[in-house]
Protein backbone atom coordinates (compact mmCIF):
# COMPACT_ATOMS: atom_id res chain seq x y z
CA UNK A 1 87.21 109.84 68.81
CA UNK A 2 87.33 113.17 67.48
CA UNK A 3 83.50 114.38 66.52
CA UNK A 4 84.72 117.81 66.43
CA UNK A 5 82.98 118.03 62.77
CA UNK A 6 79.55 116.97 64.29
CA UNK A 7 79.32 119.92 67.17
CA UNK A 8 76.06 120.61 68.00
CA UNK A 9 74.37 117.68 66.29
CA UNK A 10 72.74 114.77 67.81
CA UNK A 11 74.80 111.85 67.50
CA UNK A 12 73.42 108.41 67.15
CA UNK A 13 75.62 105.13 67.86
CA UNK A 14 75.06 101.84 66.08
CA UNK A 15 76.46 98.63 67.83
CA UNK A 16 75.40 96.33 65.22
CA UNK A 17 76.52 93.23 67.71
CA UNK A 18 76.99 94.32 70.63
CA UNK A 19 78.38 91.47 71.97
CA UNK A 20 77.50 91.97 75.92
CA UNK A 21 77.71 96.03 75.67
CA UNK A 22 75.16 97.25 77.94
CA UNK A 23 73.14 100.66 78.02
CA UNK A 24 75.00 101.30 81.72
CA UNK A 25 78.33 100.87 79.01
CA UNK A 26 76.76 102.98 77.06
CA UNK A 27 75.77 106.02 79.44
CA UNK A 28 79.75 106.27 80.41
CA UNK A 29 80.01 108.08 76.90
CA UNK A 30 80.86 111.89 77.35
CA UNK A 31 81.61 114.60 75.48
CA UNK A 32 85.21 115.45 76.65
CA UNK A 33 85.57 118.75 74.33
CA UNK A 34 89.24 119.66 72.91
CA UNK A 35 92.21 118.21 74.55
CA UNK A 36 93.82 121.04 76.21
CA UNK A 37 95.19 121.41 79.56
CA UNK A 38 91.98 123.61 80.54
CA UNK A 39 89.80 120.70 80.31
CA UNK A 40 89.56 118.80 83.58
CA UNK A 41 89.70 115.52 81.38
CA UNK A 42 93.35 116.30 80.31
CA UNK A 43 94.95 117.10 83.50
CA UNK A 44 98.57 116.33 83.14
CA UNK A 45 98.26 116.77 79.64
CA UNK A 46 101.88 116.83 78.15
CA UNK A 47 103.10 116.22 82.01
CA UNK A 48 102.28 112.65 82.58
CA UNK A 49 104.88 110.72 83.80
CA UNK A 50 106.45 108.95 80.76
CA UNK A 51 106.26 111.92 78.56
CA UNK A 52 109.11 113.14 76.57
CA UNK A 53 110.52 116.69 77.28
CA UNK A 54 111.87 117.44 74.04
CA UNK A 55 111.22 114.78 71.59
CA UNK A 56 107.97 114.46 69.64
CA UNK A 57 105.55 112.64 71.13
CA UNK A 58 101.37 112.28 70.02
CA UNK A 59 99.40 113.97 72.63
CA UNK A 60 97.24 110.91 72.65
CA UNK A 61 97.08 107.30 71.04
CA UNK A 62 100.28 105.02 69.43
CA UNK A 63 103.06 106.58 66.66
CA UNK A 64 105.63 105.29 64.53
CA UNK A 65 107.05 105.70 61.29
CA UNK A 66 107.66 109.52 60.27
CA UNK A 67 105.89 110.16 56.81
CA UNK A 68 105.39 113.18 54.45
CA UNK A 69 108.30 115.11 56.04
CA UNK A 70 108.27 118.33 54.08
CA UNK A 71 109.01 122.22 54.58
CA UNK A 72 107.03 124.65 53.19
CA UNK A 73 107.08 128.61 53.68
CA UNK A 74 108.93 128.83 57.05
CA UNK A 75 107.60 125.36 58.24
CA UNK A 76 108.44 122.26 58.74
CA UNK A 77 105.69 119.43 58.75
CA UNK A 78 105.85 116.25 59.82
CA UNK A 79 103.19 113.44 59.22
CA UNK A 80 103.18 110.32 60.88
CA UNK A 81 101.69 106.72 61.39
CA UNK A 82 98.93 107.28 64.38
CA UNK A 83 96.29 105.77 65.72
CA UNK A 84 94.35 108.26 67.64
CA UNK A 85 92.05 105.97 69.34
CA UNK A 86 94.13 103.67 71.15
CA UNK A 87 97.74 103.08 72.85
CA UNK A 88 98.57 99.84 70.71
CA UNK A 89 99.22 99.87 66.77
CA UNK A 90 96.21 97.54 66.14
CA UNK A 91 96.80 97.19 62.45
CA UNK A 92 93.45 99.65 62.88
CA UNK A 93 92.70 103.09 62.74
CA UNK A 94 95.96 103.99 61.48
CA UNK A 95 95.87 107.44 59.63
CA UNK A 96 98.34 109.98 59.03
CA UNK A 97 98.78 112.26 62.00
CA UNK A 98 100.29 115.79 61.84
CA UNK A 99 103.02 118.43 63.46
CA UNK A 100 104.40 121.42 62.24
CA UNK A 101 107.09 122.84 63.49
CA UNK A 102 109.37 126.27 63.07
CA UNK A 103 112.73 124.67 64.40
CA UNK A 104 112.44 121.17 64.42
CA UNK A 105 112.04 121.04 68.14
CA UNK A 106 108.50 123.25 69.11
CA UNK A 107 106.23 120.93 67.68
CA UNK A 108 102.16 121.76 67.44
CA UNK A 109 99.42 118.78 66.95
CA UNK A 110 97.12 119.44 64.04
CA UNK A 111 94.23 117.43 63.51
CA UNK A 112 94.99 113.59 61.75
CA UNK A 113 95.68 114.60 57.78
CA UNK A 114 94.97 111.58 55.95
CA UNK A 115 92.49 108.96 57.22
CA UNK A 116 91.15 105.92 55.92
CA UNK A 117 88.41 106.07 53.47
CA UNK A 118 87.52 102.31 54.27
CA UNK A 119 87.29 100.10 57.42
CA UNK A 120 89.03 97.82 55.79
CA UNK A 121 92.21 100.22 54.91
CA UNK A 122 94.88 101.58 57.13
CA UNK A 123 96.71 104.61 55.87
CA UNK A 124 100.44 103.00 56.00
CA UNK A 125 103.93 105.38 55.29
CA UNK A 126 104.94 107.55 52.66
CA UNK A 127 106.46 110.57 51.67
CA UNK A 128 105.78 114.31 50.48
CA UNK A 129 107.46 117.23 48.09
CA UNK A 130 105.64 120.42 46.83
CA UNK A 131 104.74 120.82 43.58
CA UNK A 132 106.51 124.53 42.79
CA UNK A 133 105.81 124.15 38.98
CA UNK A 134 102.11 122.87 39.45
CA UNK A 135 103.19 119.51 37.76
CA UNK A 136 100.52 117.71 39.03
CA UNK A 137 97.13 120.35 38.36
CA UNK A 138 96.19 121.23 41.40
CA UNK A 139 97.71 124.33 41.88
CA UNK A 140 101.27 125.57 42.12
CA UNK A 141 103.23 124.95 45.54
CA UNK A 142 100.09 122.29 46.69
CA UNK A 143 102.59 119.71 49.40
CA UNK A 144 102.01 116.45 47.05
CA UNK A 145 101.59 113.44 49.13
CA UNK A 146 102.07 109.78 48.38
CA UNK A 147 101.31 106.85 50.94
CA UNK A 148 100.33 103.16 50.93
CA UNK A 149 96.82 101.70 51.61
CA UNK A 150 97.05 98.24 53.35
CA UNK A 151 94.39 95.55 54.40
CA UNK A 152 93.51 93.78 57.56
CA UNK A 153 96.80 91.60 58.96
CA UNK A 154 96.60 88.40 57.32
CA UNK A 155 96.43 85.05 59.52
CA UNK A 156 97.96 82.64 56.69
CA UNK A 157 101.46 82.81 56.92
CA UNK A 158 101.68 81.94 53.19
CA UNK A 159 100.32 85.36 52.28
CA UNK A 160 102.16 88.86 52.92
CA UNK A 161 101.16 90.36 55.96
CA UNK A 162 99.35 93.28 55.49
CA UNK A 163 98.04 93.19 51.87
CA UNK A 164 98.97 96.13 49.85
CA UNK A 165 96.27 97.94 48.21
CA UNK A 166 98.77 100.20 46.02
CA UNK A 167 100.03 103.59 46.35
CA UNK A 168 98.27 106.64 46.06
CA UNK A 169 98.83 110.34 45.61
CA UNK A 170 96.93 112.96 47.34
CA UNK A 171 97.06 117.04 47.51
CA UNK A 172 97.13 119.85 50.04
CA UNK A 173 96.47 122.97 48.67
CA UNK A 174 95.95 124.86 52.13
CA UNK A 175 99.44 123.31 53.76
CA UNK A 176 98.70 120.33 54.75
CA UNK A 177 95.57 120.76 56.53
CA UNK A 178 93.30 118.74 53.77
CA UNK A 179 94.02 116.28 51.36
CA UNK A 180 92.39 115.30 48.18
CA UNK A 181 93.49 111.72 46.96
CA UNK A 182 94.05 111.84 43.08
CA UNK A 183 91.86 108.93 42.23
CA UNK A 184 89.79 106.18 44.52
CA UNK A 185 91.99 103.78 42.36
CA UNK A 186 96.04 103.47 43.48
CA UNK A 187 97.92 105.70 41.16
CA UNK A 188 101.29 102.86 41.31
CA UNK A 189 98.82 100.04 41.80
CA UNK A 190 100.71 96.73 43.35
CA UNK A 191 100.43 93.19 41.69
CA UNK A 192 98.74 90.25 43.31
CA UNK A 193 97.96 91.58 46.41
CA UNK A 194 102.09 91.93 47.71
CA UNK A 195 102.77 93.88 50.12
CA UNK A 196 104.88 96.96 48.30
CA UNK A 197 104.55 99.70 50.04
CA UNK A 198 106.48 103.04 51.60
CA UNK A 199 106.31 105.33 48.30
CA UNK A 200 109.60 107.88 48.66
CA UNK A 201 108.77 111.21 46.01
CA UNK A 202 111.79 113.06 45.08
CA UNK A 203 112.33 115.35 42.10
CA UNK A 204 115.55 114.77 39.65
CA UNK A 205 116.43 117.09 37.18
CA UNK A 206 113.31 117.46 34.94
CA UNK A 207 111.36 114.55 36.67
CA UNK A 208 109.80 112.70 39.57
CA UNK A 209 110.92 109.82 40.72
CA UNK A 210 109.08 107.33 43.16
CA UNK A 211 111.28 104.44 45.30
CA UNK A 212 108.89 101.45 46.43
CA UNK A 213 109.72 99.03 48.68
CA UNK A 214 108.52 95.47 46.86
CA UNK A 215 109.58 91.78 46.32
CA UNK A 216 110.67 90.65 42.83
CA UNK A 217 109.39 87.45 41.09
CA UNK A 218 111.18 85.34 43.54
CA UNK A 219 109.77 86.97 46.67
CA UNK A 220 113.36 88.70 47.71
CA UNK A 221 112.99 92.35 49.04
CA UNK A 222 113.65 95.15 46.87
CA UNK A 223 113.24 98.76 46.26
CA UNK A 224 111.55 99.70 42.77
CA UNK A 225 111.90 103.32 41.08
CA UNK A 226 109.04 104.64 38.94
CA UNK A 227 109.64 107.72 37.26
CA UNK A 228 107.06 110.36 35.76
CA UNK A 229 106.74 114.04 34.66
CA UNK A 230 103.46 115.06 35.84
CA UNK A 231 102.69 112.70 39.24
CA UNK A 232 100.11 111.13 37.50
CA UNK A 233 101.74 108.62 34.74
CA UNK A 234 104.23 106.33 36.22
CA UNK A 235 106.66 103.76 35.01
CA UNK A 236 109.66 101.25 36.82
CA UNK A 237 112.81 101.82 35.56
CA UNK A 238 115.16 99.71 37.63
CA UNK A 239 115.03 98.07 41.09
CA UNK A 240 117.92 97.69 43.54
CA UNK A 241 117.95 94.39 45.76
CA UNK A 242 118.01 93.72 49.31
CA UNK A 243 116.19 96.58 51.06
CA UNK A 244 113.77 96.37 53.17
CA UNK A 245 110.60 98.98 54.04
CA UNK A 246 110.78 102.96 53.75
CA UNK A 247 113.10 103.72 51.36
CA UNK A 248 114.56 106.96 51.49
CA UNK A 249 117.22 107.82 49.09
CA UNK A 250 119.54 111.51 48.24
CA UNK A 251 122.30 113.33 47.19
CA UNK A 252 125.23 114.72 49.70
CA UNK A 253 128.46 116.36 48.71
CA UNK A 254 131.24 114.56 50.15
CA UNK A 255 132.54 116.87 53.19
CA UNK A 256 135.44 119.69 52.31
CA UNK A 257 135.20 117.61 48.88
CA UNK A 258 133.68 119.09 45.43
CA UNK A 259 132.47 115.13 44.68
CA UNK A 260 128.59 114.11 45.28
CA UNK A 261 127.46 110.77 45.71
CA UNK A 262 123.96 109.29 46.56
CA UNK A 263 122.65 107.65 50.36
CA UNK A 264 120.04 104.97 49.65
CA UNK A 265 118.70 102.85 52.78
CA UNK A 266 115.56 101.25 54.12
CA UNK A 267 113.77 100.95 57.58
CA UNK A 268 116.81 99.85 59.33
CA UNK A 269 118.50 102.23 58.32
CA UNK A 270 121.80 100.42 57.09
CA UNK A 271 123.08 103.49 54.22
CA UNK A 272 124.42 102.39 51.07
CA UNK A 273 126.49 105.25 49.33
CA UNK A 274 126.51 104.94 45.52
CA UNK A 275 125.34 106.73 42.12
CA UNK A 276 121.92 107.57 40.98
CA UNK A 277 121.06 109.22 37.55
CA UNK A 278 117.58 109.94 37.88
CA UNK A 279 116.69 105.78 36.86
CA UNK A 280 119.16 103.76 38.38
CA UNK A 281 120.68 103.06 41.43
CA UNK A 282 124.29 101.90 41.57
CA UNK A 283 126.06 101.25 44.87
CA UNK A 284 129.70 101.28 45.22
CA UNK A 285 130.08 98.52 47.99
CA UNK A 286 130.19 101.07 50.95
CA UNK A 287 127.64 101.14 53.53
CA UNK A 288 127.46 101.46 57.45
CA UNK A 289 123.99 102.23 59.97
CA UNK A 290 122.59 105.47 60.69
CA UNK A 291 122.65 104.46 63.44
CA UNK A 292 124.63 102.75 65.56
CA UNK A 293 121.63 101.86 68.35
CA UNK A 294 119.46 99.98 68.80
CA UNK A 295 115.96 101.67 69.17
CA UNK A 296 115.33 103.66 66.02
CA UNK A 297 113.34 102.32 62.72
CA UNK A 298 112.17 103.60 59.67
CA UNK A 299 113.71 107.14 59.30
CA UNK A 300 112.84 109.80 56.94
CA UNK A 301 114.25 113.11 55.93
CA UNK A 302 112.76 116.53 55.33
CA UNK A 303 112.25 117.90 51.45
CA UNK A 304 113.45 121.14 50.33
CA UNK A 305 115.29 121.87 53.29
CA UNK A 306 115.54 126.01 53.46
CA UNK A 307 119.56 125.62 53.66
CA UNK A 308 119.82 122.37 51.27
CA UNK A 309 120.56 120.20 54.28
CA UNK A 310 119.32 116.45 54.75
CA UNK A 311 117.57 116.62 58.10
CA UNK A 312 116.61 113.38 59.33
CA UNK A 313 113.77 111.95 62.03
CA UNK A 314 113.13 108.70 63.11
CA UNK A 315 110.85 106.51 65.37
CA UNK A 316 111.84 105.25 68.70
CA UNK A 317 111.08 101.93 69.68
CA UNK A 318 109.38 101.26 72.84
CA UNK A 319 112.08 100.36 75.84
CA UNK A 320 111.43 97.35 76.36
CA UNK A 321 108.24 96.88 77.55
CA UNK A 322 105.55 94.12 77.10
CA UNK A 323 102.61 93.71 74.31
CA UNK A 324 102.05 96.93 72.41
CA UNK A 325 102.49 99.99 74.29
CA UNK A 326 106.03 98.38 74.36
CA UNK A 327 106.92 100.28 77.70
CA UNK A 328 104.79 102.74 77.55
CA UNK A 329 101.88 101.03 79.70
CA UNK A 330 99.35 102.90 81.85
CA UNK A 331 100.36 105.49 79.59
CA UNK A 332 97.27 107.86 76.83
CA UNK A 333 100.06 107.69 74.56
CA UNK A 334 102.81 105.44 73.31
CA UNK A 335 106.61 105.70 71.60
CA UNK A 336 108.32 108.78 70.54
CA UNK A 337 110.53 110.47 67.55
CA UNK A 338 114.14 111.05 67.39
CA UNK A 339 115.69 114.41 67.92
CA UNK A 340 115.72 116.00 64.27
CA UNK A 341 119.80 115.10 62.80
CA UNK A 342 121.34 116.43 60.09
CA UNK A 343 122.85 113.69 57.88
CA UNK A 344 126.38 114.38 56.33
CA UNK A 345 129.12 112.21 54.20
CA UNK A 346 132.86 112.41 55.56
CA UNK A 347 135.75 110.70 54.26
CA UNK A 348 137.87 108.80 57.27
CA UNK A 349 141.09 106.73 56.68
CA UNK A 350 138.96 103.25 56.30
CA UNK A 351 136.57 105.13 53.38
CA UNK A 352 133.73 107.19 53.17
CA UNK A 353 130.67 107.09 55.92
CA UNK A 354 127.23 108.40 56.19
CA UNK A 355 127.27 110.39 59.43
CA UNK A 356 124.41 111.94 61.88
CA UNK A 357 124.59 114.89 64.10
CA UNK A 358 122.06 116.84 66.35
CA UNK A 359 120.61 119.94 64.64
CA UNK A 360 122.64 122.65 65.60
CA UNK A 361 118.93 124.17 67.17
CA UNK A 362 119.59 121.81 70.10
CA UNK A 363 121.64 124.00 71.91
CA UNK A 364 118.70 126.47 72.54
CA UNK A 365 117.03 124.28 74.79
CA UNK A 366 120.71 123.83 76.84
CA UNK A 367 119.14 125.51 80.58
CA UNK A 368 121.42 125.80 84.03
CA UNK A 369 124.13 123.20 84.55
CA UNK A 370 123.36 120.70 86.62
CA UNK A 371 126.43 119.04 87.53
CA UNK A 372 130.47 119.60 85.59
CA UNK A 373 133.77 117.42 86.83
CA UNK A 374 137.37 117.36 85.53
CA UNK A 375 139.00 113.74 86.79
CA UNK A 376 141.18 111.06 86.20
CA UNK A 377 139.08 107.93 85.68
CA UNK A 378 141.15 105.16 87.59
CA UNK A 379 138.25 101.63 86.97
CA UNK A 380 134.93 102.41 87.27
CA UNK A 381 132.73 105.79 87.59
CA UNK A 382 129.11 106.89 87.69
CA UNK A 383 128.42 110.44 86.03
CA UNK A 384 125.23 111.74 88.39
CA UNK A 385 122.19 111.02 86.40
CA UNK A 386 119.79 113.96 85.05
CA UNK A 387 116.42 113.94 83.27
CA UNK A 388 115.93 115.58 80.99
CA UNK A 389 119.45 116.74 80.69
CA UNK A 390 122.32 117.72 77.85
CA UNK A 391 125.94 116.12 78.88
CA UNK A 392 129.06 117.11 76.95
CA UNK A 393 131.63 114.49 77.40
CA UNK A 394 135.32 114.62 76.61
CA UNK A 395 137.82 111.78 77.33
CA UNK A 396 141.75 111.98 76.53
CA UNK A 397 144.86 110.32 77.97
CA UNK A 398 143.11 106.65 77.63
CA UNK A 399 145.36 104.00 78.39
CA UNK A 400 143.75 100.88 76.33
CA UNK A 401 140.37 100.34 76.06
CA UNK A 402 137.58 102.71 78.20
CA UNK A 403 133.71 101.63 78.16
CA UNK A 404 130.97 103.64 78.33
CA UNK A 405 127.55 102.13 79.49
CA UNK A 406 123.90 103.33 79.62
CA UNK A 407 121.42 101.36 81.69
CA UNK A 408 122.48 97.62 80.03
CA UNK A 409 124.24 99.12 77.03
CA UNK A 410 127.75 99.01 76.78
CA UNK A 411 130.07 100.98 74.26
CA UNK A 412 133.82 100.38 74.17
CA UNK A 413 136.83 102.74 72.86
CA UNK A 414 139.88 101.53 71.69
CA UNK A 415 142.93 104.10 71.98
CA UNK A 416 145.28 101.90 70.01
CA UNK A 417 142.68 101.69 66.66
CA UNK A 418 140.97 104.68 67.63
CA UNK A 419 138.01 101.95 66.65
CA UNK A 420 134.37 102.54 68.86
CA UNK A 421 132.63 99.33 69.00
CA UNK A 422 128.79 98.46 69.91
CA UNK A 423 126.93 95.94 71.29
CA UNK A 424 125.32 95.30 68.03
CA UNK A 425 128.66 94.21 66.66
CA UNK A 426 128.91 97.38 64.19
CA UNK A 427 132.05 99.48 64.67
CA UNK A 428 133.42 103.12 64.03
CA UNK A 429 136.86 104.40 63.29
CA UNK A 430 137.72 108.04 64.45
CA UNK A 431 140.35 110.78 63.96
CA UNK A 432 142.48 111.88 66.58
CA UNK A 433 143.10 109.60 69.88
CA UNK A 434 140.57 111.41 71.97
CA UNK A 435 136.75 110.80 72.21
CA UNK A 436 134.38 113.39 72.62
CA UNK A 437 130.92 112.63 72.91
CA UNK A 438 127.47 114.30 73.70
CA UNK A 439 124.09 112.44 75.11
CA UNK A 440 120.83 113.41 74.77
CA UNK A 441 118.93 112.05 78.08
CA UNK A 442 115.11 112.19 77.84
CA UNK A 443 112.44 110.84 79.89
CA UNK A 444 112.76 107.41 78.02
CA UNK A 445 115.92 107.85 75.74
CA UNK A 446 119.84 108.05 75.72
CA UNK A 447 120.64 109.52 72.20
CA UNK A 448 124.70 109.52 72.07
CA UNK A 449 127.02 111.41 69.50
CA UNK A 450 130.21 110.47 68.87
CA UNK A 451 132.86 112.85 67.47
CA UNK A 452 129.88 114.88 66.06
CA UNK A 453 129.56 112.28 63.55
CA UNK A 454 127.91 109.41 64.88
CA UNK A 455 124.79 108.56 66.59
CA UNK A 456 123.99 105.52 69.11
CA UNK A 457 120.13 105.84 70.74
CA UNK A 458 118.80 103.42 73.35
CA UNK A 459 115.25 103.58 74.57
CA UNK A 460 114.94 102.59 78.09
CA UNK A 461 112.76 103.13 81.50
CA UNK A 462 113.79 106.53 83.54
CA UNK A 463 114.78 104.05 86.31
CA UNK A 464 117.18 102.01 84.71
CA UNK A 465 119.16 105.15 83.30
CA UNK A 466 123.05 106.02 83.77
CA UNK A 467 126.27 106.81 82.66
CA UNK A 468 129.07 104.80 83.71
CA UNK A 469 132.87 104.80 82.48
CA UNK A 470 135.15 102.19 82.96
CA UNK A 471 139.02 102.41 82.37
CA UNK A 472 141.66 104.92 82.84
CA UNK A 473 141.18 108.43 81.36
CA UNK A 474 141.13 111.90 82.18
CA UNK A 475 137.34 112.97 82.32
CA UNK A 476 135.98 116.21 81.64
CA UNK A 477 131.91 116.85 81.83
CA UNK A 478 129.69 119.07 81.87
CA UNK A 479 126.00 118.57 82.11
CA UNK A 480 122.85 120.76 81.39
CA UNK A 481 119.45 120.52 82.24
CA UNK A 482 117.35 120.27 78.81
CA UNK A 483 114.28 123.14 78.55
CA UNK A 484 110.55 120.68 78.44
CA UNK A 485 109.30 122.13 74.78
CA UNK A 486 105.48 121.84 76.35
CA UNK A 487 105.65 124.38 78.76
């Protein structure tokens, strides 16, 4: 617990019921100051032995979904769901935690942003944009915040299970570092208790616009878009059906094309390409995942990217452990982000696709090379496994069908239809009859990239990590050993 604020004060704890808490309980309270690596109470601090090299991880307590995801004067910040004062979710404690980075990949901890005002409350997802024309009052370039408020879990299964308290707007006029919520009354509020949630801000044109995730009269998931001039005043214009939880939608410009079209998707991040004009959204039948894994929920991407790009972040999902630290047991922390990837739309012979690729800043971390081979890949093959560790893969003359596993996950290339297919029963067609791919092996993830256009990431225990191919091929690696971002 973070009493930082009351230094130097005497502090006085209530236990109300103390329900067989004893004064010997209570004499095990210390005063651990900050949590740096100086302080004998943090030893392996950013070294303990789960910890991710170089993706985000919370220096202490549980994190999920990205939120707020804004840059801002040379800086990127990213807010998140945390809960600083435990491993598991809890459905308690859950604020707004807070990172700000210069590349995407150096990240530093600031204190929690956006906490709840009631033990009742958890601060649930949202979103963030800065206000450059001073739209809302409070000041011109304050980072404008909206997030969700929801109740205690509900135990009747007839009810929604966290109840939604609304959405509410809050702003930063010193970058992030405090909020001040509009009103102590939602600014969208919700209807009957439902749980809408996940408020996405993004500016059109001459307005704001504000995608919801709620259920319509029938109870069917949805995503809602309010509009408004001025952050304060909103109204629904339209709703699109069949999405579920963090919405995030936004232009792209079709690649080496002059055409735009829009990417709308939800928490599982299944992208629907259509049209938007600023009220409605209208799809055009043509989706496919972000990605093509199965670890990653919930997604966001970055506003007012410096170089107009669509950056994209996303939680990783446990690997497969038990109860709430999902894998990440005996650990202060638990789960990790994705590695930042820009998102792109390419035309290939079966249609359009919404594609994902590594920041190009990845490379900067690329240290000595570890291990390199140039074979012919007669059955089956074991690359030498390295953590953490950047392999570049390339595999050409492929007679029928090679696979390519990591720990229990098995990908399989067809030369004939040039077609990639996953475990998950999605599919991807390529160009050329080649397959080049990159992985991104960290302490507890496998994040592959396909033809620099798709993404696959599997969460899994450093134990149970490889890289075997299967078939016949001619193989050429190379492998580097991945800079830790902590030291």
């Amino acid at each position: 617990m973070d009493v930082s604020q009351h230094k130097g004060k005497e502090l006085t704890i209530l236990l109300p019921d103390p329900k067989g808490v004893t004064r010997k309980c209570l004499d095990r309270i210390v005063s651990g100051e900050a949590a740096t690596k100086e302080n004998p109470l943090y030893a392996n601090l950013y070294k303990e032995p789960l910890r991710p090299a170089y993706h985000f991880s919370s220096r202490r307590g549980w994190l999920n979904d990205p939120n707020g995801l804004v840059y801002k004067d040379g800086v990127f910040h990213m807010f998140y769901q945390h809960n600083p004062l435990g491993t598991p979710h809890g459905s308690v404690n859950i604020c707004w935690g807070q990172a700000v980075s210069a590349d995407l990949l150096h990240w530093e901890e600031k204190d929690d942003a956006i906490r709840p005002w009631r033990r009742d409350w958890s601060i649930a997802s949202g979103s963030a944009v800065v206000d450059y024309e001073d739209r809302a009052g409070y000041g011109k370039d304050a980072i404008i915040a909206a997030f969700t408020v929801l109740g205690t879990q509900n135990t009747d299964p007839a009810k929604p299970g966290y109840p939604s308290g609304g959405q509410f707007l809050a702003a930063s006029m010193d970058d992030g570092a405090t909020f001040y919520r509009f009103s102590h009354e939602a600014t969208v509020p919700t209807q009957n208790g439902e749980g809408w949630r996940d408020p996405r801000l993004f500016r059109y044109e001459d307005h704001y616009v504000m995608a919801v995730y709620e259920t319509d009269e029938k109870g069917r998931n949805c995503v809602s878009f309010y509009v408004s001039e001025d952050f304060h005043d909103w109204r629904r214009t339209s709703r699109s059906d069949d999405l579920y939880e963090c919405p995030d939608i936004f232009p792209l410009q079709i690649e080496g094309e002059e055409e735009t079209k829009w990417v709308l998707y939800g928490a599982d991040g299944m992208a629907r390409i259509g049209d938007f004009d600023g009220y409605h959204f209208v799809e055009s039948g043509r989706y496919n995942p972000l990605d093509y894994g199965n670890a990653t929920y919930a997604g966001q991407t970055w506003s007012h990217h410096p170089e107009g790009k669509r950056v994209h972040i996303s939680w990783v999902r446990g690997m497969g452990g038990v109860g709430e630290d999902l894998g990440y047991e005996g650990m202060p922390f638990s789960q990790c982000m994705s590695i930042p990837a820009e998102i792109f739309l390419k035309r290939f012979e079966d249609g359009l696709r919404v594609c994902r690729r590594p920041v190009d800043q990845v490379d900067s971390l690329l240290g000595a090379v570890a291990s390199e081979g140039d074979f012919a890949l007669q059955g089956e093959t074991a690359l030498p496994m390295h953590n953490p560790a950047h392999y570049s893969v390339s595999l050409s003359a492929i007679q029928g069908t090679v696979s390519i596993r990591a720990g229990e996950h098995r990908m399989r290339f067809d030369s004939a239809t040039r077609t990639l297919s996953f475990e998950n029963g999605h599919t991807a067609l390529f160009h050329g009859e080649e397959l080049h791919f990159e992985v991104l092996a960290d302490t507890t993830t496998m994040e592959f990239c396909f033809q620099d256009s798709s993404m696959a990431i599997y969460a899994m225990a450093p134990e149970h990590m490889s890289l075997i191919l299967k078939g016949e091929c001619q193989v050429r690696y190379t492998c580097h050993i991945m800079e830790n971002i902590w030291e």
